[in-house]
PDB file of N, CA and C in Angstrom:
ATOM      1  N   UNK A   1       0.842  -1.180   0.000  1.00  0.00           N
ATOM      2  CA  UNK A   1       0.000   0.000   0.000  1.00  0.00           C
ATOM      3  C   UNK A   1       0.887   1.243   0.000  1.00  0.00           C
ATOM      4  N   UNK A   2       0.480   2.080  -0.860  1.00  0.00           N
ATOM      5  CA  UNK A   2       1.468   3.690  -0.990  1.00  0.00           C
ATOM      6  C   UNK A   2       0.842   4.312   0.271  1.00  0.00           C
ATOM      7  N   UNK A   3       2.284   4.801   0.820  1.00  0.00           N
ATOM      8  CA  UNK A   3       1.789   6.044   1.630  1.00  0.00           C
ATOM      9  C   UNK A   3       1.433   7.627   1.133  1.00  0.00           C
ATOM     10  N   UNK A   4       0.070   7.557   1.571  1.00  0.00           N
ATOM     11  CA  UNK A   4      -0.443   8.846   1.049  1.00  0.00           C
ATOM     12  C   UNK A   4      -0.119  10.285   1.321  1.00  0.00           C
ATOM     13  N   UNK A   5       0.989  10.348   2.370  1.00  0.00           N
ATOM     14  CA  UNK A   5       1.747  11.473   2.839  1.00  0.00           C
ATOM     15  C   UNK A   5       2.949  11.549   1.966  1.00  0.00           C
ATOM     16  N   UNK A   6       3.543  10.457   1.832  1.00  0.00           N
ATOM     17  CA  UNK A   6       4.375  10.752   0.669  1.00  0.00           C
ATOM     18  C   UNK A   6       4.549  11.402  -0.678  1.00  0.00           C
ATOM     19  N   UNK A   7       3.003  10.559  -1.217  1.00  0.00           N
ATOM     20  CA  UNK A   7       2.620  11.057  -2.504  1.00  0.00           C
ATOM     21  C   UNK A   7       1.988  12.587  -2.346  1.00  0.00           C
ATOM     22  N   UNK A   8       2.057  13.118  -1.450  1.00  0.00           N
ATOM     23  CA  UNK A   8       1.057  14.617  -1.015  1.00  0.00           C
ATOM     24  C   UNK A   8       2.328  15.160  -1.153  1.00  0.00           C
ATOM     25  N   UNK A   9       3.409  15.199  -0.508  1.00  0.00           N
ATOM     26  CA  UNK A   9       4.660  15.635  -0.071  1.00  0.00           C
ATOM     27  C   UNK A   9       5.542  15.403  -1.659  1.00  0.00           C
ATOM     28  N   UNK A  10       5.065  14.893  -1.942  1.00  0.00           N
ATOM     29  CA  UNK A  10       5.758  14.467  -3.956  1.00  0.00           C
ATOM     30  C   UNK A  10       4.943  15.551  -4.605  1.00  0.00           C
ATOM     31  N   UNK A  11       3.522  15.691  -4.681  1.00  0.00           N
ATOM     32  CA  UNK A  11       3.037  16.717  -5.598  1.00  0.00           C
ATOM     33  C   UNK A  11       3.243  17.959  -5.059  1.00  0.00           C
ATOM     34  N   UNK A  12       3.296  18.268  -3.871  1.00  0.00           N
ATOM     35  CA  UNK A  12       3.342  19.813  -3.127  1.00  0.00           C
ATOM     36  C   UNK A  12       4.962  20.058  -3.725  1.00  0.00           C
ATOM     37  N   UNK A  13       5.962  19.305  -3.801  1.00  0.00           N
ATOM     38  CA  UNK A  13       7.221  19.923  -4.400  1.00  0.00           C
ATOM     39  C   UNK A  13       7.212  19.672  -5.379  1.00  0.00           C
ATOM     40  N   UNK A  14       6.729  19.086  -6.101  1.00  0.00           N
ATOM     41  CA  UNK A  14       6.402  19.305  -7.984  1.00  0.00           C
ATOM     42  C   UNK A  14       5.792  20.923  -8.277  1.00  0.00           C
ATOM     43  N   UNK A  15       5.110  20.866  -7.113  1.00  0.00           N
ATOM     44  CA  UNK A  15       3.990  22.307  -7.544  1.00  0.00           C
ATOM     45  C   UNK A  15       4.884  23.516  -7.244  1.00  0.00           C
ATOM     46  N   UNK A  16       6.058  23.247  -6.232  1.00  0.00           N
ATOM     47  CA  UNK A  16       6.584  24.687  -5.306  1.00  0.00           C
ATOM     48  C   UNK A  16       8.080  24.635  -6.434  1.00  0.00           C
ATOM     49  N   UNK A  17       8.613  23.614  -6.311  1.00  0.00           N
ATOM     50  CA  UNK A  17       9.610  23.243  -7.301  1.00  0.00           C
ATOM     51  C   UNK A  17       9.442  24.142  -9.029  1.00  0.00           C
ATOM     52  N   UNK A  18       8.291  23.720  -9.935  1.00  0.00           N
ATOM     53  CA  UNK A  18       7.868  24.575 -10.516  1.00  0.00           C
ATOM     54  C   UNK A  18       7.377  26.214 -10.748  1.00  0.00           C
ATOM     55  N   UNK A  19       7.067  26.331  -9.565  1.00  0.00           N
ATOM     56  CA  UNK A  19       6.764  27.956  -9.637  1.00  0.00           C
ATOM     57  C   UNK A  19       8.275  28.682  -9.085  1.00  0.00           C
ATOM     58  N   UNK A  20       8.710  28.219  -8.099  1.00  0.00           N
ATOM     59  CA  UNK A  20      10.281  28.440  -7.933  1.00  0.00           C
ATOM     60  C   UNK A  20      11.053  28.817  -9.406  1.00  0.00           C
ATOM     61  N   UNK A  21      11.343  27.723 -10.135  1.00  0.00           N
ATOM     62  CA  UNK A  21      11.809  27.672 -10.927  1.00  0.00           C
ATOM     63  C   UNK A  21      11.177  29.086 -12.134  1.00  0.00           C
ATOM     64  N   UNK A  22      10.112  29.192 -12.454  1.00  0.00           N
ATOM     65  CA  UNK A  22       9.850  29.971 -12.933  1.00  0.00           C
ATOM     66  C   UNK A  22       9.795  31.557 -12.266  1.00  0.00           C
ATOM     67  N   UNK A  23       9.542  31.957 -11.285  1.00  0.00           N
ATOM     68  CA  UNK A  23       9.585  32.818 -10.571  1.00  0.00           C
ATOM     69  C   UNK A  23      11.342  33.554  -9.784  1.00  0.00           C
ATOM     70  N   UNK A  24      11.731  32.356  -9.268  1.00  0.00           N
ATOM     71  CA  UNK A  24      12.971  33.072  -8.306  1.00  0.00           C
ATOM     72  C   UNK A  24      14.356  32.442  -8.565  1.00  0.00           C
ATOM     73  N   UNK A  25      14.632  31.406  -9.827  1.00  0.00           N
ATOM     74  CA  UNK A  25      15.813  30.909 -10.636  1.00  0.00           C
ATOM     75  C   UNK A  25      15.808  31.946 -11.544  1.00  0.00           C
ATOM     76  N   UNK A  26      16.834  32.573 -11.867  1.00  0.00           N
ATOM     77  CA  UNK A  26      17.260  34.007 -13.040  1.00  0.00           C
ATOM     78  C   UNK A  26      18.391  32.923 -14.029  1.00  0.00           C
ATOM     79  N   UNK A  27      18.287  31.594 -13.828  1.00  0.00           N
ATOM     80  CA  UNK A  27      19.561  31.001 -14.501  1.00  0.00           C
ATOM     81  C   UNK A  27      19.230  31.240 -16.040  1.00  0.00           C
ATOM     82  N   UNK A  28      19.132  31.136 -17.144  1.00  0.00           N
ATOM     83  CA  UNK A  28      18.813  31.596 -18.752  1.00  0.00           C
ATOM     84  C   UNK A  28      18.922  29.946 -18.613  1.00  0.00           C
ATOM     85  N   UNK A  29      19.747  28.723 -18.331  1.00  0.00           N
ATOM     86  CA  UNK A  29      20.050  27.086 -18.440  1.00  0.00           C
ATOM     87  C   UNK A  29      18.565  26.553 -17.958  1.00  0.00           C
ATOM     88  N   UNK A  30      17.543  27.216 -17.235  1.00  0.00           N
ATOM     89  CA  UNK A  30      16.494  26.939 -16.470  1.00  0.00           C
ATOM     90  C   UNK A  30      15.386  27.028 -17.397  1.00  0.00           C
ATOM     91  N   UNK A  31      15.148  28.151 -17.878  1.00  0.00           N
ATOM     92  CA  UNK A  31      14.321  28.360 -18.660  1.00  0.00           C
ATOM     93  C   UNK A  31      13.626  27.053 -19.796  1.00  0.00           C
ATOM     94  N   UNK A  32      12.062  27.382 -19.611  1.00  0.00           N
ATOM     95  CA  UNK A  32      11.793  26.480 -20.369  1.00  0.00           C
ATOM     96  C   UNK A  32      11.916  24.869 -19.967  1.00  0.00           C
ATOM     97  N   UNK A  33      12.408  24.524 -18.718  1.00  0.00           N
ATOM     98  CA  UNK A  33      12.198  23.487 -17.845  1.00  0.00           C
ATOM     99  C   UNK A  33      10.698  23.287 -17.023  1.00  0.00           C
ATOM    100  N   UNK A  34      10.240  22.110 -17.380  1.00  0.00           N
ATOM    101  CA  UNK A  34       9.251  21.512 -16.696  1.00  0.00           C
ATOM    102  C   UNK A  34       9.497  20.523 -15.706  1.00  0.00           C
ATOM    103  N   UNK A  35       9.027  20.496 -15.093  1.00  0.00           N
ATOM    104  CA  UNK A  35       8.825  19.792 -14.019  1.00  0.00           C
ATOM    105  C   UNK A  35       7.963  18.342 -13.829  1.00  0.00           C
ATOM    106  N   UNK A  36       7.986  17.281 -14.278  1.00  0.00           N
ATOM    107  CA  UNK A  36       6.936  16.538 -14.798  1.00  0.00           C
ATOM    108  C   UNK A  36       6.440  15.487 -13.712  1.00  0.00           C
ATOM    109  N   UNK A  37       7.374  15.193 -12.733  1.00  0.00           N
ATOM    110  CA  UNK A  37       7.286  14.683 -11.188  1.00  0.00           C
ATOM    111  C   UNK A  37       8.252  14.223 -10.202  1.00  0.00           C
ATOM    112  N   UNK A  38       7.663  14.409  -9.261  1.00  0.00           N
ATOM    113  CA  UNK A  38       8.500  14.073  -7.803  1.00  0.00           C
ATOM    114  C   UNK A  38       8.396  12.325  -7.217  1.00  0.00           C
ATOM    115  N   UNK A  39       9.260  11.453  -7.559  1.00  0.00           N
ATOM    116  CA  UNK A  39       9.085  10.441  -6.789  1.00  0.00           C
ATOM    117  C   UNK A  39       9.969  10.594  -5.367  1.00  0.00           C
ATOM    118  N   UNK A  40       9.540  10.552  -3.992  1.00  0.00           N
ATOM    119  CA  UNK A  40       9.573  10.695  -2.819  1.00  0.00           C
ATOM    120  C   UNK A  40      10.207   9.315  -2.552  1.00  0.00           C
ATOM    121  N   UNK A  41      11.470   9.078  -1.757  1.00  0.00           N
ATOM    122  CA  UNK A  41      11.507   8.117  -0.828  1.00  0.00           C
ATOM    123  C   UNK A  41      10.565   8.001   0.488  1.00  0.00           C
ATOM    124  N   UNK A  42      10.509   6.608   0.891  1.00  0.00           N
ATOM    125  CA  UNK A  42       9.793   6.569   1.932  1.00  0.00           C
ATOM    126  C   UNK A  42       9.988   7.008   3.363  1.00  0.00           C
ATOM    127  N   UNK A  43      11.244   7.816   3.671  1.00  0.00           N
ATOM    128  CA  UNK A  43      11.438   8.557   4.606  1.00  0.00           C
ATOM    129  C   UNK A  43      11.828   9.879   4.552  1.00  0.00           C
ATOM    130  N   UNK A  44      11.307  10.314   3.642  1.00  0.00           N
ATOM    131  CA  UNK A  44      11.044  12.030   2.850  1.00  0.00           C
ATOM    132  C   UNK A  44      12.836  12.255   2.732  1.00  0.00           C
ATOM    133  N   UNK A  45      13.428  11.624   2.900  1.00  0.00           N
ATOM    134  CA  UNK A  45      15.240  12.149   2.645  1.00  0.00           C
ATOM    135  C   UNK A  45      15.339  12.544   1.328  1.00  0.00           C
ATOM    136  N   UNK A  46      14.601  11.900   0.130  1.00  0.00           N
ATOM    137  CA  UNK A  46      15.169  12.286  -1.221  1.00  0.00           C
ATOM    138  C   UNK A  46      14.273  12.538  -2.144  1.00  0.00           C
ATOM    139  N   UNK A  47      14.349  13.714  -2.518  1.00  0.00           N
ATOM    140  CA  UNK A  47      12.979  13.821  -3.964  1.00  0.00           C
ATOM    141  C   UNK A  47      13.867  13.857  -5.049  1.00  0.00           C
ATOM    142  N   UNK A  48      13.712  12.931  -6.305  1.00  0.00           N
ATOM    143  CA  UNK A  48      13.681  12.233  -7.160  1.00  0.00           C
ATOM    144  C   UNK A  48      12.806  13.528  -8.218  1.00  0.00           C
ATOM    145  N   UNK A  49      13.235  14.269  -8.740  1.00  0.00           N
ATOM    146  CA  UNK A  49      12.923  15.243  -9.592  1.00  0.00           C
ATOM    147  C   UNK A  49      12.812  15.276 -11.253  1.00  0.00           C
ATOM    148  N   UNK A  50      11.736  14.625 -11.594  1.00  0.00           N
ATOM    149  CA  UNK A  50      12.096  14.544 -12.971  1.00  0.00           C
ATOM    150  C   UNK A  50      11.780  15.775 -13.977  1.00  0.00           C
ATOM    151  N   UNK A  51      12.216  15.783 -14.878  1.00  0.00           N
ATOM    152  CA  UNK A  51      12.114  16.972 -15.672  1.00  0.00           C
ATOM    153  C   UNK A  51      12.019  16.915 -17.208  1.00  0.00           C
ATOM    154  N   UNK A  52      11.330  17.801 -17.827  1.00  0.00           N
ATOM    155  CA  UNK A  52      11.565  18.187 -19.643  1.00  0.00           C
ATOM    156  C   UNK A  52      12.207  19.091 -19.764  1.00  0.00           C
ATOM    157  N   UNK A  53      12.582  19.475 -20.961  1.00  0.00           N
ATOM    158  CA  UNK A  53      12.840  20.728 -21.469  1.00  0.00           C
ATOM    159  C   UNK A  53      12.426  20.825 -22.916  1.00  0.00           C
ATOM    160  N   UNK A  54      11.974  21.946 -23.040  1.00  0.00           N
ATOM    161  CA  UNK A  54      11.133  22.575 -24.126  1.00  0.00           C
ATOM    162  C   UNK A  54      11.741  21.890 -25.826  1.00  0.00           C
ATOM    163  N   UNK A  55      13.066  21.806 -25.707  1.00  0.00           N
ATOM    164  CA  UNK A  55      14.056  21.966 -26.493  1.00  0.00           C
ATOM    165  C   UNK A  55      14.812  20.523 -26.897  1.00  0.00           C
ATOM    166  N   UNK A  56      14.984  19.551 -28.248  1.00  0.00           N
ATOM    167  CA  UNK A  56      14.966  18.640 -28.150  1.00  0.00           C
ATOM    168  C   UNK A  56      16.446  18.058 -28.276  1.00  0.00           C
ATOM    169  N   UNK A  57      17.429  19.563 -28.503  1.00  0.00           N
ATOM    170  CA  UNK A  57      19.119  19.233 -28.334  1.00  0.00           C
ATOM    171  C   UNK A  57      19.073  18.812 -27.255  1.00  0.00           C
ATOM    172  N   UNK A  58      20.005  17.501 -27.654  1.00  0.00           N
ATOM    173  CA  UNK A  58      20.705  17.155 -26.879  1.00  0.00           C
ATOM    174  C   UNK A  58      21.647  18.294 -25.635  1.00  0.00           C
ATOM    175  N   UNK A  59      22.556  19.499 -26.265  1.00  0.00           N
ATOM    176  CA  UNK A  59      22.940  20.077 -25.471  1.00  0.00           C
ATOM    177  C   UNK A  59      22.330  21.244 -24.507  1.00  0.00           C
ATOM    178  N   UNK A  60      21.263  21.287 -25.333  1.00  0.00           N
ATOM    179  CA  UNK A  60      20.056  22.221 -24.432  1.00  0.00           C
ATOM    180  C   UNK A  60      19.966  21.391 -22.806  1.00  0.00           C
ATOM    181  N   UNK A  61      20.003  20.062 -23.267  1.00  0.00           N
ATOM    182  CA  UNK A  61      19.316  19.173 -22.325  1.00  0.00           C
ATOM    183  C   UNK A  61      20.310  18.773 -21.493  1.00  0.00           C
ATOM    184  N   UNK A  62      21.541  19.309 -21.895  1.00  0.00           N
ATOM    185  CA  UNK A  62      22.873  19.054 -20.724  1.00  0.00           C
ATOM    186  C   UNK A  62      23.002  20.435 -20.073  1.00  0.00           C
ATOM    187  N   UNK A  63      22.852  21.562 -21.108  1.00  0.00           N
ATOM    188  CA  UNK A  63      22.721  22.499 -19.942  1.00  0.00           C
ATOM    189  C   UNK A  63      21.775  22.641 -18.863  1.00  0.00           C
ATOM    190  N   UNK A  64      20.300  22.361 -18.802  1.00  0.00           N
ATOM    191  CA  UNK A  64      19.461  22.786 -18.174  1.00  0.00           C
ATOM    192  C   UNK A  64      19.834  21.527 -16.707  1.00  0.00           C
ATOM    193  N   UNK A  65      20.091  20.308 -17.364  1.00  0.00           N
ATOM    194  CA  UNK A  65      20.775  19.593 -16.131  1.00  0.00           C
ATOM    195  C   UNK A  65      21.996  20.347 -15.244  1.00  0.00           C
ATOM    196  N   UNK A  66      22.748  20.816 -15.809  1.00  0.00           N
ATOM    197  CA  UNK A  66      23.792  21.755 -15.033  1.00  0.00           C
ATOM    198  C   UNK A  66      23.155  22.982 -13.940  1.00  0.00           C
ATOM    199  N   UNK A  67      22.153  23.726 -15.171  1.00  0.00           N
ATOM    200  CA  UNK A  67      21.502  25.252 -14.240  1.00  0.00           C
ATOM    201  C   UNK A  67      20.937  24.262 -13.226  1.00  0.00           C
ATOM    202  N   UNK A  68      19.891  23.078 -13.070  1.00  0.00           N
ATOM    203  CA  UNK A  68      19.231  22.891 -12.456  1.00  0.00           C
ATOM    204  C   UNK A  68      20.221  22.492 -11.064  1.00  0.00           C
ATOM    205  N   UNK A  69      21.008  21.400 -10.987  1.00  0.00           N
ATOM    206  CA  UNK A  69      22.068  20.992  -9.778  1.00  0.00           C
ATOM    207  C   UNK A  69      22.930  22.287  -9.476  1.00  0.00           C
ATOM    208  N   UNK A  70      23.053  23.405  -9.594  1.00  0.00           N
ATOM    209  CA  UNK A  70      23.527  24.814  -9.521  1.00  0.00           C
ATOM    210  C   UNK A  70      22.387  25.403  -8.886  1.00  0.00           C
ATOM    211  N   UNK A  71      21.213  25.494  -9.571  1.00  0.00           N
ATOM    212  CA  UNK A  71      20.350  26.271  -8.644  1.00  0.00           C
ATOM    213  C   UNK A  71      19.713  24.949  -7.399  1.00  0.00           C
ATOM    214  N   UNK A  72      19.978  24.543  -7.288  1.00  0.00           N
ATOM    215  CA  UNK A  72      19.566  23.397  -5.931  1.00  0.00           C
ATOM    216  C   UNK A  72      19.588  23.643  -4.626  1.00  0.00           C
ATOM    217  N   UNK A  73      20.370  24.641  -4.401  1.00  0.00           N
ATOM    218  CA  UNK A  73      20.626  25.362  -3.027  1.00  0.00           C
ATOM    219  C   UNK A  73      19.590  26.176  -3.324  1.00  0.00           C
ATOM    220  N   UNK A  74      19.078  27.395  -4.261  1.00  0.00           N
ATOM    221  CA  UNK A  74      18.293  28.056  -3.742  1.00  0.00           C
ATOM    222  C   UNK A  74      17.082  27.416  -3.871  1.00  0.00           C
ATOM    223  N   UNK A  75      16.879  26.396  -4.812  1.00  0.00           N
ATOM    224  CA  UNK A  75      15.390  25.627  -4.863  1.00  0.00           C
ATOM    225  C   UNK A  75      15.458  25.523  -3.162  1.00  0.00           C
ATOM    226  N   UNK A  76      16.130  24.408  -2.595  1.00  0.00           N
ATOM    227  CA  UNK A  76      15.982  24.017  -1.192  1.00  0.00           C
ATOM    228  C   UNK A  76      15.689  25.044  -0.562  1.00  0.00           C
ATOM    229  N   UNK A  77      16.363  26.284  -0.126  1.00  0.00           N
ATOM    230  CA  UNK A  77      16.509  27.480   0.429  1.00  0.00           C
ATOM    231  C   UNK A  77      14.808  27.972   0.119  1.00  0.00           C
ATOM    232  N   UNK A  78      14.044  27.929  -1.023  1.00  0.00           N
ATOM    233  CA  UNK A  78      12.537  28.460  -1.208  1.00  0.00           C
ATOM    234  C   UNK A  78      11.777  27.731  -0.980  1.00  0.00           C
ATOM    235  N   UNK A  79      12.025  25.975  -0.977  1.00  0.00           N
ATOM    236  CA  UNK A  79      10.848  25.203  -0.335  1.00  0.00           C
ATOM    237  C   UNK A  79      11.116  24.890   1.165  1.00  0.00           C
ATOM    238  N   UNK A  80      11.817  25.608   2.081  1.00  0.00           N
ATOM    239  CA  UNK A  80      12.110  25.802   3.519  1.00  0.00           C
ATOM    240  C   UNK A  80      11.316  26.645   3.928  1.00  0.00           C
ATOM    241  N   UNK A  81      11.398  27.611   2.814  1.00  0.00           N
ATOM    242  CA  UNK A  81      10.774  29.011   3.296  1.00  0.00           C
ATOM    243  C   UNK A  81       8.689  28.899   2.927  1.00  0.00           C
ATOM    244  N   UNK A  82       8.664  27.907   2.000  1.00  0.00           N
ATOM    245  CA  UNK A  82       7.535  27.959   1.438  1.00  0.00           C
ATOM    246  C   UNK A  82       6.526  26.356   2.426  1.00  0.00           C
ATOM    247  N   UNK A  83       7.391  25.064   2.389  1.00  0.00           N
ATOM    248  CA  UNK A  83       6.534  24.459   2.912  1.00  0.00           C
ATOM    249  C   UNK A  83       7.198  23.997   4.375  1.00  0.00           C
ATOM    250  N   UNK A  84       6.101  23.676   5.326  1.00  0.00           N
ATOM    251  CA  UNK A  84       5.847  23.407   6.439  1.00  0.00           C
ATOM    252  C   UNK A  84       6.836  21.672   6.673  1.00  0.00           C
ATOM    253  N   UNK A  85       7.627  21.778   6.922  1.00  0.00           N
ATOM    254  CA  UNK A  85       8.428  20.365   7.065  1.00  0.00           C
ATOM    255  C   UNK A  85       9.805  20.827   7.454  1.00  0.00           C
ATOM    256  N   UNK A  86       9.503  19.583   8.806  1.00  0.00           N
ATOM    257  CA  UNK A  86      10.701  19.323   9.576  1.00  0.00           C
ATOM    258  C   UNK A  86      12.431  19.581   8.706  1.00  0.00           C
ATOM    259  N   UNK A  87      12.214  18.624   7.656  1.00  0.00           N
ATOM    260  CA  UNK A  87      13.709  18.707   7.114  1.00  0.00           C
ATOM    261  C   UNK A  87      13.343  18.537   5.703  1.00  0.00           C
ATOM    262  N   UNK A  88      13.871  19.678   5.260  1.00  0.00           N
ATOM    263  CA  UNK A  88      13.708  19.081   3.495  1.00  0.00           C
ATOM    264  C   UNK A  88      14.510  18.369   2.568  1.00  0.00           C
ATOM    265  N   UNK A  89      14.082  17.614   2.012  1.00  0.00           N
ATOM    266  CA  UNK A  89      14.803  16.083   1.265  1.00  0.00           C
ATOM    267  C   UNK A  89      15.690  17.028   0.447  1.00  0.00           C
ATOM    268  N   UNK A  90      16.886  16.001   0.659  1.00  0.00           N
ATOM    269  CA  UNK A  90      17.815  16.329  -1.121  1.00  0.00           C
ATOM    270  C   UNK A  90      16.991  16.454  -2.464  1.00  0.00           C
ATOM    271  N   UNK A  91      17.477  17.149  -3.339  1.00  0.00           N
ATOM    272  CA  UNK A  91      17.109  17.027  -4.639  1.00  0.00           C
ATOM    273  C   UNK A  91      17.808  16.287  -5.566  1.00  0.00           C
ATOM    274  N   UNK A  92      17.241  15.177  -5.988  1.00  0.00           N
ATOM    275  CA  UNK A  92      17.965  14.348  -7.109  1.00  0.00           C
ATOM    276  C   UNK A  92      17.343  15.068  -8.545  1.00  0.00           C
ATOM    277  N   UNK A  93      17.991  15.840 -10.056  1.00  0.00           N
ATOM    278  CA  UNK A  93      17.111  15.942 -11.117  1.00  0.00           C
ATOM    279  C   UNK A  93      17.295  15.061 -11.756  1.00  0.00           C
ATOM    280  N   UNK A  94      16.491  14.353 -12.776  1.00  0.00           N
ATOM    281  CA  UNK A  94      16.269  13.576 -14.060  1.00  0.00           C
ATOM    282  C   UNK A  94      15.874  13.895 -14.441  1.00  0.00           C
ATOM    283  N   UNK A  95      16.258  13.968 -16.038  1.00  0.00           N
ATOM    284  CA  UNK A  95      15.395  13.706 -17.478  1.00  0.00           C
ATOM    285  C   UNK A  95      14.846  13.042 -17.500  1.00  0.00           C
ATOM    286  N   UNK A  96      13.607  13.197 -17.546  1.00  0.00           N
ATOM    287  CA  UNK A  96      12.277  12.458 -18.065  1.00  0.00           C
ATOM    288  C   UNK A  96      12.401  12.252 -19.553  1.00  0.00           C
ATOM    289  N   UNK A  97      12.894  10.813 -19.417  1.00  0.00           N
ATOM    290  CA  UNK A  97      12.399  10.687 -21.494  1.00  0.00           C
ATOM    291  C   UNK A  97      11.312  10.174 -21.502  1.00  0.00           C
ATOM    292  N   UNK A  98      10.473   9.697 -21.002  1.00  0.00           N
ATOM    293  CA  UNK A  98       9.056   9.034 -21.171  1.00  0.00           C
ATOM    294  C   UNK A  98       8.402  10.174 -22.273  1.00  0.00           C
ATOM    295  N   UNK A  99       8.224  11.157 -22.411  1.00  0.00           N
ATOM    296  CA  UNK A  99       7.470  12.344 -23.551  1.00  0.00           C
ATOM    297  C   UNK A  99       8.370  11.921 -25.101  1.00  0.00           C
ATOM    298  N   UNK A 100      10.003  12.226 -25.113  1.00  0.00           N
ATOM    299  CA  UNK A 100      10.532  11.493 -25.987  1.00  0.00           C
ATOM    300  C   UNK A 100      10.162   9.883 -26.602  1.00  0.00           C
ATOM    301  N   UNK A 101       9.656   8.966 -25.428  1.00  0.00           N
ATOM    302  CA  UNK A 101       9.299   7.684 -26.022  1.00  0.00           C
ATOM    303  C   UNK A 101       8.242   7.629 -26.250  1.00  0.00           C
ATOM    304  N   UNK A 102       7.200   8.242 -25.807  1.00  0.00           N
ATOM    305  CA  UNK A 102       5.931   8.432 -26.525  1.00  0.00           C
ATOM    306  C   UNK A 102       5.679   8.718 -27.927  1.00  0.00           C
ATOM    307  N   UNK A 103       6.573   9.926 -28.111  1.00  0.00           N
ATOM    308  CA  UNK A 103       6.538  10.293 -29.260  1.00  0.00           C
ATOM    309  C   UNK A 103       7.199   9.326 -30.654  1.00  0.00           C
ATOM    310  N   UNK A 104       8.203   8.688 -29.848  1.00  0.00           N
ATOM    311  CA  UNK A 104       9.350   7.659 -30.924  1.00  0.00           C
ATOM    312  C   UNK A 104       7.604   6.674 -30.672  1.00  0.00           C
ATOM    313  N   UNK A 105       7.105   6.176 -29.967  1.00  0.00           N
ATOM    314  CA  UNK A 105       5.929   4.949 -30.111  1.00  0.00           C
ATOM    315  C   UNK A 105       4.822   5.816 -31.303  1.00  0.00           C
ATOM    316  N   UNK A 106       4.649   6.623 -31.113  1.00  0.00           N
ATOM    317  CA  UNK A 106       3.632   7.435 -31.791  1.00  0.00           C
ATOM    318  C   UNK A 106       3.822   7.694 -33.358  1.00  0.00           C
ATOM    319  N   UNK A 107       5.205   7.962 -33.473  1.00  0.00           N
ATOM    320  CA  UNK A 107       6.113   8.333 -35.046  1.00  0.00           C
ATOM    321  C   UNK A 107       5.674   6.587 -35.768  1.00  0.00           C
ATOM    322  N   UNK A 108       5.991   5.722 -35.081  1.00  0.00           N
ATOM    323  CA  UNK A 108       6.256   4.296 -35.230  1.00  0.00           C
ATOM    324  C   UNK A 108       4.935   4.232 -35.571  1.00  0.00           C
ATOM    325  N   UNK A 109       3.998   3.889 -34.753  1.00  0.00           N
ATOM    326  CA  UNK A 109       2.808   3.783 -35.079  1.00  0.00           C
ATOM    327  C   UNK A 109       1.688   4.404 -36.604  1.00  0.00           C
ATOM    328  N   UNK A 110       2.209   5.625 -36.857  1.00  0.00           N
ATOM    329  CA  UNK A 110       2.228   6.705 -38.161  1.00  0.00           C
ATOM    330  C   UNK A 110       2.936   5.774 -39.444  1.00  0.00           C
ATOM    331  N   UNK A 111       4.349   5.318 -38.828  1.00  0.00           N
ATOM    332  CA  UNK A 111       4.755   4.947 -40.178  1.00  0.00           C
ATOM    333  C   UNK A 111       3.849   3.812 -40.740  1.00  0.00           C
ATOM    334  N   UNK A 112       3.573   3.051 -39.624  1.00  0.00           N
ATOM    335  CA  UNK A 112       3.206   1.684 -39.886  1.00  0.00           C
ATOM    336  C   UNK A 112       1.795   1.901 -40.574  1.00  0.00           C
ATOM    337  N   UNK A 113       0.900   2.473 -39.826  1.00  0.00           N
ATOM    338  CA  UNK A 113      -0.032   2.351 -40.422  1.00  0.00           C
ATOM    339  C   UNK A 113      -0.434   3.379 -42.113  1.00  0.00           C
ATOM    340  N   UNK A 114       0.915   4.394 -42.209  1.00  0.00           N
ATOM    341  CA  UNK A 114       1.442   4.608 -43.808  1.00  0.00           C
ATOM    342  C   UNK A 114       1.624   3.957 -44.692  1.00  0.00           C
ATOM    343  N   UNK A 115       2.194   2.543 -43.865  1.00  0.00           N
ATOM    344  CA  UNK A 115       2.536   1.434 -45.469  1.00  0.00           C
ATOM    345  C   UNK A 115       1.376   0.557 -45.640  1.00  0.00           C
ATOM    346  N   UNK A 116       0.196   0.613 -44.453  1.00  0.00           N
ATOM    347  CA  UNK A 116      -0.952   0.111 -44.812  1.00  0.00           C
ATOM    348  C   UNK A 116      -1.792   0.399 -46.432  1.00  0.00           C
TER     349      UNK A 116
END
């Protein structure tokens, strides 16, 4: 059974994480980063941060990994200030390719049913 404090504590820093980012990160590497979800360990120590970016270079997608582990101190530093909790978890970021494999399943699917 999932704990439902966890998963509350996963979307509330998806939600603060995101407006942060858009609001009080000035990095230009940030920009255009989404936020797509928080998987939570089960003793709130680590949020698991996954992410897009607008942009489908490859090096777009190495910078915004850089701005993002650079701005990590002040992310932490605004969800201290913003949510109600004892200690706030590390930030792990990932690229989310799941939107990329959708789309490679989706292209696939197009061709195939083209040579129909």
């Amino acid at each position: 059974m999932t704990n439902h404090r966890v998963d509350r504590v996963g979307m509330e820093i998806k939600r603060e994480v995101n407006e942060i980012l858009q609001k009080k990160v000035r990095d230009p590497r940030v920009q255009g980063v989404t936020i797509t979800d928080v998987q939570m360990l089960g003793d709130l120590s680590l949020a698991k941060v996954y992410y897009t970016v607008m942009s489908d270079l490859a090096s777009e997608g190495q910078k915004a990994q850089t701005g993002l582990e650079k701005a990590t101190g002040t992310i932490k530093r605004e969800l201290g200030k913003n949510l109600t909790m004892y200690k706030i978890p590390d930030l792990q970021f990932i690229k989310d390719e799941s939107i990329a494999y959708g789309n490679k399943i989706d292209q696939m699917l197009r061709d195939l049913e083209a040579k129909k």
